[in-house]
N, C-alpha and C. Protein backbone atom coordinates (compact mmCIF):
# COMPACT_ATOMS: atom_id res chain seq x y z
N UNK A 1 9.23 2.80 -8.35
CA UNK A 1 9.08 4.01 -7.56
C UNK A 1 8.14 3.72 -6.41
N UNK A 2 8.34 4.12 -5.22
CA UNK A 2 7.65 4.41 -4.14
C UNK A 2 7.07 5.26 -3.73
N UNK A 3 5.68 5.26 -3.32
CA UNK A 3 4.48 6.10 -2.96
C UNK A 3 4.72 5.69 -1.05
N UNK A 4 5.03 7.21 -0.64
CA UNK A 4 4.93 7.26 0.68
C UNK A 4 4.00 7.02 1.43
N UNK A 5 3.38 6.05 2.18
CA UNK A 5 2.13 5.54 2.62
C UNK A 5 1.24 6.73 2.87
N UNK A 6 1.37 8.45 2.99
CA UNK A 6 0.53 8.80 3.31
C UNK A 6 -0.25 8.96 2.38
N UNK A 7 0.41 9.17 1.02
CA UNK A 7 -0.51 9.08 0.00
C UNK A 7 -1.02 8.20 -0.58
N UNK A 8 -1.16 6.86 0.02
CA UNK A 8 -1.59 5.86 -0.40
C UNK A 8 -3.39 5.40 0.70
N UNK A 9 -4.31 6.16 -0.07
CA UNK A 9 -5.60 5.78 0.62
C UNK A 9 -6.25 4.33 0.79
N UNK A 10 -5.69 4.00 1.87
CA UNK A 10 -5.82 2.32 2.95
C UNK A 10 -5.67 1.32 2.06
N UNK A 11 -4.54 0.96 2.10
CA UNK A 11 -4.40 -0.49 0.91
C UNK A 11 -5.30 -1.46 1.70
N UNK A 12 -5.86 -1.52 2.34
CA UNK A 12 -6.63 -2.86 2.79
C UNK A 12 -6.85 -4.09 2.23
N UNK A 13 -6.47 -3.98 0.60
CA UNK A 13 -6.29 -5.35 -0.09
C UNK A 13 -5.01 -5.89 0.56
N UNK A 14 -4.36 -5.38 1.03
CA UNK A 14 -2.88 -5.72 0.88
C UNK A 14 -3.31 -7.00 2.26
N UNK A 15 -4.19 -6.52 3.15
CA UNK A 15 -4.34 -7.28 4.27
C UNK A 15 -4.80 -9.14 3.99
N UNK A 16 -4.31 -9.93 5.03
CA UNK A 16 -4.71 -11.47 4.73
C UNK A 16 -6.08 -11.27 4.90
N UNK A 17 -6.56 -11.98 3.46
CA UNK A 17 -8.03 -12.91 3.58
C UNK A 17 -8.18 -13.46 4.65
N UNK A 18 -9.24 -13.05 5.36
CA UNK A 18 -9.58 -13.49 6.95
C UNK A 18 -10.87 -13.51 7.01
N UNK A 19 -11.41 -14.57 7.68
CA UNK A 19 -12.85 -14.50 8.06
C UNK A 19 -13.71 -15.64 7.57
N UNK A 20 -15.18 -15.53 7.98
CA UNK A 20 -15.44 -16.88 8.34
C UNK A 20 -16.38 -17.11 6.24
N UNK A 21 -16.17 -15.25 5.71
CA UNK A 21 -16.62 -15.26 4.69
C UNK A 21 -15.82 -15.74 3.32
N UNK A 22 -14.95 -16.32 3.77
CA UNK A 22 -13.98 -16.41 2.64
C UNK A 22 -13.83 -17.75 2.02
N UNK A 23 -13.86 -18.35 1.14
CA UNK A 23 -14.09 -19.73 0.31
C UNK A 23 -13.55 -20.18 -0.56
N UNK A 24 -12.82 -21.56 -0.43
CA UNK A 24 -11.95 -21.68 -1.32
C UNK A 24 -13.22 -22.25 -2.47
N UNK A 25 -12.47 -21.83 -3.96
CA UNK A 25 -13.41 -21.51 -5.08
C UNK A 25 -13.32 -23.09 -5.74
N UNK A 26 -14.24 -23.84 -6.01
CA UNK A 26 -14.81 -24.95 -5.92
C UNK A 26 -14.17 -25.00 -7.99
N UNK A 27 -14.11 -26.03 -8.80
CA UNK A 27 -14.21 -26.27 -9.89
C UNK A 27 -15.13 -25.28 -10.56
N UNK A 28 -15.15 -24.78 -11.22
CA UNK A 28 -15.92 -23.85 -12.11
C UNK A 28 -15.88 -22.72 -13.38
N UNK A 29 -15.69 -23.61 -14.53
CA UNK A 29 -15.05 -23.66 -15.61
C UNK A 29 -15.83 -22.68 -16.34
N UNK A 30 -16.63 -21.96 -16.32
CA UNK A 30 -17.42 -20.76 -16.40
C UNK A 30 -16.72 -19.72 -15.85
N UNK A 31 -16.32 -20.05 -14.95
CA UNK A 31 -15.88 -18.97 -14.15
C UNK A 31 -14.51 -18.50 -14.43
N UNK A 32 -13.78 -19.80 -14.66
CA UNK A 32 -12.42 -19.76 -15.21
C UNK A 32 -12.05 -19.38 -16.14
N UNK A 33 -12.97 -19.86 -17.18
CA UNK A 33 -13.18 -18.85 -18.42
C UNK A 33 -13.04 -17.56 -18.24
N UNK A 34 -14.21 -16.92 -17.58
CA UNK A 34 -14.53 -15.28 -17.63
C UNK A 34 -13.24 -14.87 -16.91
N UNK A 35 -12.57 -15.05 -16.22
CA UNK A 35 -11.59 -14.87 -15.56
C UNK A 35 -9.86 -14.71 -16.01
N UNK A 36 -10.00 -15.74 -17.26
CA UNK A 36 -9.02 -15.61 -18.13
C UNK A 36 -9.04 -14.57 -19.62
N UNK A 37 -10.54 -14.74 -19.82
CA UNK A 37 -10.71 -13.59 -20.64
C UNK A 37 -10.18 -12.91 -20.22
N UNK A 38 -10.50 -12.12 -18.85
CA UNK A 38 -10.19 -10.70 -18.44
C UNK A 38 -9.23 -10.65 -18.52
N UNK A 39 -8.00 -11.51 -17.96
CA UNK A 39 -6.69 -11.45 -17.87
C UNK A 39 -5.95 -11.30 -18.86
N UNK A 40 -6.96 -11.90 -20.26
CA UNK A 40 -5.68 -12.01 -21.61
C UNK A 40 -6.21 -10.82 -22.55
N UNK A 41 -7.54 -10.09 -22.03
CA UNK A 41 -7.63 -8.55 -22.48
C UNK A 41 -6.81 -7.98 -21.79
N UNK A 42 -6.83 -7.62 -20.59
CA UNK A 42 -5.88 -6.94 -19.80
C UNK A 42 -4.14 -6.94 -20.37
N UNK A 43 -3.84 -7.87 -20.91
CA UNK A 43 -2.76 -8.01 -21.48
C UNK A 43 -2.45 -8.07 -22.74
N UNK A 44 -3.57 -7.96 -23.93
CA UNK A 44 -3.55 -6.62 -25.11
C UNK A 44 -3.48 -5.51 -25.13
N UNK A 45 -4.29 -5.32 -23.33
CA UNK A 45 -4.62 -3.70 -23.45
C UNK A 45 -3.12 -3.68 -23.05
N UNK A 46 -2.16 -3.98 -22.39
CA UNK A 46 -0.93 -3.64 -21.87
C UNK A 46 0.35 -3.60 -23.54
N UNK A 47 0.13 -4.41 -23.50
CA UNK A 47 0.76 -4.60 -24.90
C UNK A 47 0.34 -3.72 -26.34
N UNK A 48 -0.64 -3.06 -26.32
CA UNK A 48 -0.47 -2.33 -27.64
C UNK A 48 -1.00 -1.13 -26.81
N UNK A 49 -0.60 -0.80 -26.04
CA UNK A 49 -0.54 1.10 -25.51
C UNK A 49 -1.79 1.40 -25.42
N UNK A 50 -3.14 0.40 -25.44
CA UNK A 50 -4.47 0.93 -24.89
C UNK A 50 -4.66 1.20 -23.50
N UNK A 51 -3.93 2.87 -23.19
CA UNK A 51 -3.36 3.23 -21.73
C UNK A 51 -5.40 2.90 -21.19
N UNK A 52 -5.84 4.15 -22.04
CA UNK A 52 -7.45 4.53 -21.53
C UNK A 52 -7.90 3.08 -21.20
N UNK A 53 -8.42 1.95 -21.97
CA UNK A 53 -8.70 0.97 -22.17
C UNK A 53 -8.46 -0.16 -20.84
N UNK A 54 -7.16 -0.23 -20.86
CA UNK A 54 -6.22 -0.41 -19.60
C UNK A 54 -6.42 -0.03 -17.99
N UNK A 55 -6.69 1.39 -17.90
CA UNK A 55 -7.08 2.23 -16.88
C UNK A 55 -8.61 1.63 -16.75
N UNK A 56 -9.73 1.68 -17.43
CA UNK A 56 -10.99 1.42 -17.50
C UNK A 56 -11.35 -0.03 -16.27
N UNK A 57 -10.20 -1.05 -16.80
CA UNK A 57 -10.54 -2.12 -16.05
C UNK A 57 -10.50 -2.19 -14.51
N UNK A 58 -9.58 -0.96 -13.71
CA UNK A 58 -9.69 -0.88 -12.60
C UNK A 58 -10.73 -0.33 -11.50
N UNK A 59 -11.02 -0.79 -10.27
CA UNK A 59 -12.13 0.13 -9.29
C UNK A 59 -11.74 0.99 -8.65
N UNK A 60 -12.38 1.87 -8.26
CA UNK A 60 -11.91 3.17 -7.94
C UNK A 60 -10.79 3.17 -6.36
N UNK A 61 -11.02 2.21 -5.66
CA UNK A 61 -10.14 1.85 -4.61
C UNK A 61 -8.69 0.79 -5.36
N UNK A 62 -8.08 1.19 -6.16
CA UNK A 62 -7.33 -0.09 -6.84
C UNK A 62 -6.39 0.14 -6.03
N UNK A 63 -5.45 -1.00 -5.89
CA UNK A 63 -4.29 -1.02 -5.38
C UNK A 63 -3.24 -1.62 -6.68
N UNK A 64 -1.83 -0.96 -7.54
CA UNK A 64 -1.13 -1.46 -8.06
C UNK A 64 0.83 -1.60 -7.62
N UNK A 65 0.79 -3.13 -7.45
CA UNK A 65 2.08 -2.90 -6.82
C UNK A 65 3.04 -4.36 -7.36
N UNK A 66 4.36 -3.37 -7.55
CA UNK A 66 5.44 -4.84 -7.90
C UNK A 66 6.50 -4.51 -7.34
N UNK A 67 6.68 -5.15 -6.43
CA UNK A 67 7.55 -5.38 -5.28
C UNK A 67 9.01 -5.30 -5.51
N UNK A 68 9.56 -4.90 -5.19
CA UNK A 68 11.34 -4.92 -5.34
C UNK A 68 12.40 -5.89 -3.89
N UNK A 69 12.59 -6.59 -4.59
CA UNK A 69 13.85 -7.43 -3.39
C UNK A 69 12.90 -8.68 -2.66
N UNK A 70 12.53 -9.38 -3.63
CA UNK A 70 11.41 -10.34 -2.87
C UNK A 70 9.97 -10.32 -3.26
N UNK A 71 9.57 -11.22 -3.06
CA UNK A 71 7.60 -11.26 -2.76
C UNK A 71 6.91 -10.41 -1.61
N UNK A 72 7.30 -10.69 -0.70
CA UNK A 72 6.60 -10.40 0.50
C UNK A 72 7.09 -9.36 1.64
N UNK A 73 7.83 -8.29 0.60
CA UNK A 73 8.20 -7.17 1.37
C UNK A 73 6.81 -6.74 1.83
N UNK A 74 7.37 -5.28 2.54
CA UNK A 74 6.28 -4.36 3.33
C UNK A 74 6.80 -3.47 2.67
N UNK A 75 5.57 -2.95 1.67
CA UNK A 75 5.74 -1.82 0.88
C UNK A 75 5.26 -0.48 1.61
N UNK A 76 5.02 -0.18 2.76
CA UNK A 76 4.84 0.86 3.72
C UNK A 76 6.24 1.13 4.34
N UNK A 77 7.17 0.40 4.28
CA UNK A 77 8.86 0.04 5.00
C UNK A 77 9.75 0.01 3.51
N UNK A 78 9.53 -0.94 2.48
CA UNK A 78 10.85 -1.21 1.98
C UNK A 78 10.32 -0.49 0.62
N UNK A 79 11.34 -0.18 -0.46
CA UNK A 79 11.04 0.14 -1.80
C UNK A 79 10.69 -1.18 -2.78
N UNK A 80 9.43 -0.14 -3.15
CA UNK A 80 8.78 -1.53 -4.22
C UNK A 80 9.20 -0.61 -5.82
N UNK A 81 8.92 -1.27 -6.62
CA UNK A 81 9.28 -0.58 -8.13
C UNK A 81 8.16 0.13 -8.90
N UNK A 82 6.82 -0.67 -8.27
CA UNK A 82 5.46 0.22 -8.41
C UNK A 82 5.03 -0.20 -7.47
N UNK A 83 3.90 0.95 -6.85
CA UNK A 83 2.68 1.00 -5.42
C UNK A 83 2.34 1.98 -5.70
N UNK A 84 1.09 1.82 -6.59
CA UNK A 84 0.29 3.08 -6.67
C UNK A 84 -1.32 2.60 -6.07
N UNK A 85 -1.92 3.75 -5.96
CA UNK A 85 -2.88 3.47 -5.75
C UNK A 85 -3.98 4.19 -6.90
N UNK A 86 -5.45 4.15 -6.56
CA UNK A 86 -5.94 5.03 -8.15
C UNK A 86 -5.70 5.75 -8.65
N UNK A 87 -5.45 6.94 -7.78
CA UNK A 87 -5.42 8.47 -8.56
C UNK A 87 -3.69 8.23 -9.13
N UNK A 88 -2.71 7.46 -8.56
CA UNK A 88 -1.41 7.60 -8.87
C UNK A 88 -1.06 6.64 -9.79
N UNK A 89 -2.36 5.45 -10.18
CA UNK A 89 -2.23 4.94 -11.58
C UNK A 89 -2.84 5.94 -12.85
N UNK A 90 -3.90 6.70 -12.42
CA UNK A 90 -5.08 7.75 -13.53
C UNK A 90 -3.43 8.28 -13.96
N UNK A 91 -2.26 8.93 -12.24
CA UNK A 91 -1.35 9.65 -13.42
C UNK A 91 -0.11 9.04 -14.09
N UNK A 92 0.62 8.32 -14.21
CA UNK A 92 1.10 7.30 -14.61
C UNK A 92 0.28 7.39 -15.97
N UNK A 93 -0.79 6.72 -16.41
CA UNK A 93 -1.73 6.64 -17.19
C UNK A 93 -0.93 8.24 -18.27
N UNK A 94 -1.53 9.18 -17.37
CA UNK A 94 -1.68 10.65 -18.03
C UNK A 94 -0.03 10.94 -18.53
N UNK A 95 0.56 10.46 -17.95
CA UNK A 95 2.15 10.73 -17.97
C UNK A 95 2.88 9.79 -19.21
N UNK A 96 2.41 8.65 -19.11
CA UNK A 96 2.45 7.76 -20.73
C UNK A 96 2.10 8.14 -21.54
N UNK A 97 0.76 9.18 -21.78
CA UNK A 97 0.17 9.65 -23.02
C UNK A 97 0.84 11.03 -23.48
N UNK A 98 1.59 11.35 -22.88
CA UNK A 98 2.06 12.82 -23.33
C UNK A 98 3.20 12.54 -24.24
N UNK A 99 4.04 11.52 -24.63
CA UNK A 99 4.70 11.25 -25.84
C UNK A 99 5.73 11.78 -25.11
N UNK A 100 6.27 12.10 -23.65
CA UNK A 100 7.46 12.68 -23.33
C UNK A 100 8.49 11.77 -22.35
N UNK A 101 8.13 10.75 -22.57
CA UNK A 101 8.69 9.62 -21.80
C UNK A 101 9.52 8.73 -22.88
N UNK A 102 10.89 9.29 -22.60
CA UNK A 102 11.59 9.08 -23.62
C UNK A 102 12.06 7.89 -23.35
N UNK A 103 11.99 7.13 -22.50
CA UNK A 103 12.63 5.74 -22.87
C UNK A 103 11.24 4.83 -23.41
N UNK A 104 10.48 5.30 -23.88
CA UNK A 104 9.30 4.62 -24.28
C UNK A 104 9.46 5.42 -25.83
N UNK A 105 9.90 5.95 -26.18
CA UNK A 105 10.34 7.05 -27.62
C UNK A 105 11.33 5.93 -28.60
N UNK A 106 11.04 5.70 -29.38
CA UNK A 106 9.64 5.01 -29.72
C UNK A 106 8.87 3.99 -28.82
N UNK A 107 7.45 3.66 -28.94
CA UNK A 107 7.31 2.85 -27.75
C UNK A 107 7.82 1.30 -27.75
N UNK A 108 7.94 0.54 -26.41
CA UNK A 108 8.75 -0.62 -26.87
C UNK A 108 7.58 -1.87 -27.51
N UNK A 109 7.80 -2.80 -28.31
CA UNK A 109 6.70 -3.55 -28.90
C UNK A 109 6.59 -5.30 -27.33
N UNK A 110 5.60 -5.10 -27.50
CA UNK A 110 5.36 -6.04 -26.67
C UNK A 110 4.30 -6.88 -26.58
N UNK A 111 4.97 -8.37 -26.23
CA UNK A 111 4.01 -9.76 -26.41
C UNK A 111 3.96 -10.32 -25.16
N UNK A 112 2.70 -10.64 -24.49
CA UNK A 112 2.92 -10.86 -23.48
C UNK A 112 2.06 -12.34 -23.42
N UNK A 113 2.57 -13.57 -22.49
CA UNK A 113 1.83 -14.80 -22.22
C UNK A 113 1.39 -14.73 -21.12
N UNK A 114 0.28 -15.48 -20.70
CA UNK A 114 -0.45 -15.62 -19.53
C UNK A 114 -0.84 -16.75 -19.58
N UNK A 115 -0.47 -17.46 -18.68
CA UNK A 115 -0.49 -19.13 -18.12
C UNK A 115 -0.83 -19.31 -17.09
N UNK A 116 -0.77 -20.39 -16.52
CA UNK A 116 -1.05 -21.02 -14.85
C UNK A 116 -1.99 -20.46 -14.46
N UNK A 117 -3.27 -20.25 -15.07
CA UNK A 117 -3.94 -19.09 -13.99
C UNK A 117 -5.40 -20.33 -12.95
N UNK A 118 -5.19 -19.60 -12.29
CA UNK A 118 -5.53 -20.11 -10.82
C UNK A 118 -6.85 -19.45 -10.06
N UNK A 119 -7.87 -19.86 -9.75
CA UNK A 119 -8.61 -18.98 -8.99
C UNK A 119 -8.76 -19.64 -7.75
N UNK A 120 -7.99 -18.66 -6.69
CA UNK A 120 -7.40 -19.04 -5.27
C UNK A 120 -8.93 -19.22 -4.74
N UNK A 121 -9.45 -17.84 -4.39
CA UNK A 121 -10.20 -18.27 -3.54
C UNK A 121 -11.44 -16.90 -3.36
N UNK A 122 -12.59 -16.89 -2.99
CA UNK A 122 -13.62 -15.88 -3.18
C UNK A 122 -14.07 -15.03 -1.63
N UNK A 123 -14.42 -14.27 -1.64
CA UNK A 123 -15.01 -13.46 -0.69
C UNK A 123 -15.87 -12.31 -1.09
N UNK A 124 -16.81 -12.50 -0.63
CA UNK A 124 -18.11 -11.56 -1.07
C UNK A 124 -17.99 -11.51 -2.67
N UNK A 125 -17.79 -10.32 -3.46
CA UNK A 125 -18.18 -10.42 -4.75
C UNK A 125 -15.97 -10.23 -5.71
N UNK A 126 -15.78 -10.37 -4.23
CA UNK A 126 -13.97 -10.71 -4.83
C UNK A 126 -13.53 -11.70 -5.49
N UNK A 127 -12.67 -11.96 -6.27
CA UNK A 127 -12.13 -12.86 -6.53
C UNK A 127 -10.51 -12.89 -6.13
N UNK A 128 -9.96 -14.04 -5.77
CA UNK A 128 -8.54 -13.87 -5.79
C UNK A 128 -8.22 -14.79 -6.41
N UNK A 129 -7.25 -14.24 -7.54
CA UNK A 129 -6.75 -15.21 -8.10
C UNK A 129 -4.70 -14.80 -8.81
N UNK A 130 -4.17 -16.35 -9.03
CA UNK A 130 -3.04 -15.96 -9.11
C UNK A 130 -2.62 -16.29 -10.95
N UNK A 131 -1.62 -16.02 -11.51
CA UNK A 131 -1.64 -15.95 -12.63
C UNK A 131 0.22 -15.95 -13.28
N UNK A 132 0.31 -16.63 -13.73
CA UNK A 132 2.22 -15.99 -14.42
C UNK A 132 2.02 -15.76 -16.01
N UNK A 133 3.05 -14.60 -15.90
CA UNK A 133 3.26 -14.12 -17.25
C UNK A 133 4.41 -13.77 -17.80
N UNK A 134 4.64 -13.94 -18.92
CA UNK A 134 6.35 -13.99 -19.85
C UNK A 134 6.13 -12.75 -20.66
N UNK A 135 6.74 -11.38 -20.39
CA UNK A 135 6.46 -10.29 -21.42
C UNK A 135 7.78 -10.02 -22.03
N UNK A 136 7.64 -10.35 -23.88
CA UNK A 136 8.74 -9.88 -24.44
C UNK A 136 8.64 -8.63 -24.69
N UNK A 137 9.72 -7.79 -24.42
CA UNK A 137 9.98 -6.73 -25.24
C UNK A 137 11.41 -6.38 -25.96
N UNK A 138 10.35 -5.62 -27.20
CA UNK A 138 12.10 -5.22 -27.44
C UNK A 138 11.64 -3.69 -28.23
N UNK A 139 12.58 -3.49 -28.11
CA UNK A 139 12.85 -1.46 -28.61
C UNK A 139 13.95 -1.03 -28.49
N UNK A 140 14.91 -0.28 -28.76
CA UNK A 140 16.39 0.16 -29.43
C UNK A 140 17.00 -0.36 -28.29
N UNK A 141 17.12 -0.50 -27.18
CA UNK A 141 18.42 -0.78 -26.31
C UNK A 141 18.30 -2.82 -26.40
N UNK A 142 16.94 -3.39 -27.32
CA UNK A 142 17.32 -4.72 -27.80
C UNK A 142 16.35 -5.04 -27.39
N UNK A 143 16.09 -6.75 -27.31
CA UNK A 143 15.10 -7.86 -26.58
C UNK A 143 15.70 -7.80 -25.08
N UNK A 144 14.02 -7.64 -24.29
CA UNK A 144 14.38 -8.60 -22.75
C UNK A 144 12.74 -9.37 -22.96
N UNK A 145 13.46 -10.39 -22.12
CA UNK A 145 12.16 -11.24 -21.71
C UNK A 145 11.96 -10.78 -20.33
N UNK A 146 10.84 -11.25 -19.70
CA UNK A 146 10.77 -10.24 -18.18
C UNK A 146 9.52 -11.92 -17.67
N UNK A 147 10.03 -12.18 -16.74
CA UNK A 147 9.10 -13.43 -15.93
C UNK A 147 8.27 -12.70 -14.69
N UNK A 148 6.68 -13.52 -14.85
CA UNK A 148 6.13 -12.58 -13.50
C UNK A 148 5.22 -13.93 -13.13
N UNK A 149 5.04 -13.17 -11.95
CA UNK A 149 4.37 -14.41 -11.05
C UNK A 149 3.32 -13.28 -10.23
N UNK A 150 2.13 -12.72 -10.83
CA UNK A 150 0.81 -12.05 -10.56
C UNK A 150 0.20 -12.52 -9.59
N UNK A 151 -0.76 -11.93 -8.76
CA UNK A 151 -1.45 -12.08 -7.72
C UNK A 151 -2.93 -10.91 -8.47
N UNK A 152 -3.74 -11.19 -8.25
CA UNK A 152 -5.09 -9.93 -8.83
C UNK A 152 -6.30 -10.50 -7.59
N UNK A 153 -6.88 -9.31 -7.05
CA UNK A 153 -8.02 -9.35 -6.39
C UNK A 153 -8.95 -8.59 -7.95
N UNK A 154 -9.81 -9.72 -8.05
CA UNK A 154 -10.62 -9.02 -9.17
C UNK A 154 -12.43 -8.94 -8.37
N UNK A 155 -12.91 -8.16 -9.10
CA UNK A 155 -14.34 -7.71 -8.41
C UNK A 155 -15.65 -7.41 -9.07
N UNK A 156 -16.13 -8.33 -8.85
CA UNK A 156 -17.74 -7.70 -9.93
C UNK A 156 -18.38 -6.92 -9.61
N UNK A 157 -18.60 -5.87 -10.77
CA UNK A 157 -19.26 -4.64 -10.36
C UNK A 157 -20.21 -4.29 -11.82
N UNK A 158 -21.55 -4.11 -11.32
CA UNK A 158 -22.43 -4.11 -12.65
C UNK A 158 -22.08 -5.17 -13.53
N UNK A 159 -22.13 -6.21 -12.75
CA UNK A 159 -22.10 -7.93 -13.46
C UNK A 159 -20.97 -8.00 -14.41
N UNK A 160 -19.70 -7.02 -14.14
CA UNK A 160 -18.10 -7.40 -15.09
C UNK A 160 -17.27 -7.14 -14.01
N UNK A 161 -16.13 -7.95 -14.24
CA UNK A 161 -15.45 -8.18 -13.20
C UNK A 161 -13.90 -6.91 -13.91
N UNK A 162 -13.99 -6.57 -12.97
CA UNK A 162 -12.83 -5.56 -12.71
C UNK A 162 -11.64 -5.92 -11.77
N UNK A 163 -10.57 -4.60 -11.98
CA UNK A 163 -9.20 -4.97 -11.05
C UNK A 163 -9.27 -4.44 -9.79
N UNK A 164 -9.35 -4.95 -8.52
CA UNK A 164 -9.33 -3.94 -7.74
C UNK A 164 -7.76 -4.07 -7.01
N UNK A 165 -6.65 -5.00 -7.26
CA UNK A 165 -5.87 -5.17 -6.65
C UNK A 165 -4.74 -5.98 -8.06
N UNK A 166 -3.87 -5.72 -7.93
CA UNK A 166 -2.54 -6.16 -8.80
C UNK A 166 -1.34 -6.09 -8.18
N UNK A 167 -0.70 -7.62 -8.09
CA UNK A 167 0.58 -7.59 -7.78
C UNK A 167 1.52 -8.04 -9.00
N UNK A 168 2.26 -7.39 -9.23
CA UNK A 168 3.47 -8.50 -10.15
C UNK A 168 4.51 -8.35 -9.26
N UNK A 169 4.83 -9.86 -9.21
CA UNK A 169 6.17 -9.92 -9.03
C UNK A 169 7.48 -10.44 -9.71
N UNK A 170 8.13 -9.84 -10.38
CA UNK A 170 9.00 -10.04 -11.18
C UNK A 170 9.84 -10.92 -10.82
N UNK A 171 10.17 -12.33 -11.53
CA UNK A 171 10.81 -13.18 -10.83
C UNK A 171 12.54 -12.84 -10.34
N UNK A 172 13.06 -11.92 -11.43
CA UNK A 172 14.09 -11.59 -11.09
C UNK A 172 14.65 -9.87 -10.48
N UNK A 173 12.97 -9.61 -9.62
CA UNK A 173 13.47 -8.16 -8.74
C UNK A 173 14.37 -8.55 -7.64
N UNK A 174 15.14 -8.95 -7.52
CA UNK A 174 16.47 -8.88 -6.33
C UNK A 174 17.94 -8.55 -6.97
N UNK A 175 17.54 -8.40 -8.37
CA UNK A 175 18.82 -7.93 -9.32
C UNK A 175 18.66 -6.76 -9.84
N UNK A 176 19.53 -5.76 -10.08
CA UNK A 176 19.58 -4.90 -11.02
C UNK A 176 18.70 -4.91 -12.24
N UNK A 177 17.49 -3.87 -12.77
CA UNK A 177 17.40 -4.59 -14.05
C UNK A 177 16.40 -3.11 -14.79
N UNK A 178 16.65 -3.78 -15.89
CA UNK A 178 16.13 -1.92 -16.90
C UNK A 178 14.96 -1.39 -16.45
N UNK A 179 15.06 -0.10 -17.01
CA UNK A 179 13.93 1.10 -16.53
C UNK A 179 12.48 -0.07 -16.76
N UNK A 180 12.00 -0.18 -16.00
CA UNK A 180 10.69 -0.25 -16.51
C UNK A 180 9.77 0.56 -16.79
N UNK A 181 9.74 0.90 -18.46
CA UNK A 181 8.88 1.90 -18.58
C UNK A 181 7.92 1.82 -19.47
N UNK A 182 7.17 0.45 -19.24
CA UNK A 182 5.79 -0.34 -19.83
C UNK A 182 5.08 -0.69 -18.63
N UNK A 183 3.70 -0.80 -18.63
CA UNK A 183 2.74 -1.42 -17.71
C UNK A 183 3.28 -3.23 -17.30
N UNK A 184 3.46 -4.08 -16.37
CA UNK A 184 3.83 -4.52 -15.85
C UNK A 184 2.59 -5.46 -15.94
């Protein structure tokens, strides 16, 4: 689904890393660590319906988006499959918990992997980093496997690093393909 840019308050993540503050992120296996933690909580919390839990990890400027027909559309121009921004993830969030989202009736069970992960590159207290993930699901209409190739601006705030930016891109959005009606 698509969020009409007016209601989308300034994706400015969406803009290229520019400037003379920006650094590619040196070996740092501490860092890589804390970084993968986050990522492979983030993907329990997705996988066993910890919506609240889930929601918690983002900053109040978040940007969430998975692109439809490619990587590198313009989600202000073309339809993406999610582009929300905070308040339109809080409802999303609120809209999962009401038990009335019937293709989630019962909800679908899901395992998700997280591999390759990468920390691109830093700016001020940002992180950018890239990440792929394999989410099985299955629930009455059967098994799908679903391939993604993530992008996350993550951000420390009160010394834990949070989401302030999420891309998935589904390796196979240029095809037809089921409701998505799990966190991504």
């Amino acid at each position: 689904m698509s969020i009409p840019a007016q209601d989308i308050a300034g994706p400015e993540i969406l803009k290229e890393w520019t400037g003379a503050d920006k650094t590619a992120i040196r070996a740092d296996p501490a860092l890589h660590f804390e970084v993968s933690q986050f990522l492979y909580r983030e993907a329990r919390l997705q996988d066993t319906h910890d919506y609240d839990g889930w929601e918690a990890l983002w900053t109040d400027d978040a940007l969430y988006w998975a692109p439809a027909n490619g990587a590198d559309i313009d989600p202000e121009r073309q339809m993406s499959m999610i582009y929300d921004n905070r308040s339109r993830i809080g409802l999303r969030i609120r809209q999962l918990k009401t038990g009335r989202r019937h293709s989630q009736t019962p909800p679908s069970q899901l395992a998700r992997t997280i591999s390759n992960i990468e920390l691109l590159e830093s700016a001020g207290s940002d992180i950018r980093v890239a990440a792929n993930a394999m989410i099985f699901e299955t629930n009455l209409r059967g098994d799908t496997v679903w391939g993604a190739r993530n992008e996350y601006t993550l951000r420390r705030i009160d010394g834990a690093l949070r989401m302030a930016f999420k891309k998935v891109v589904l390796v196979n959005n240029n095809k037809a393909i089921w409701t998505l009606s799990f966190l991504v």
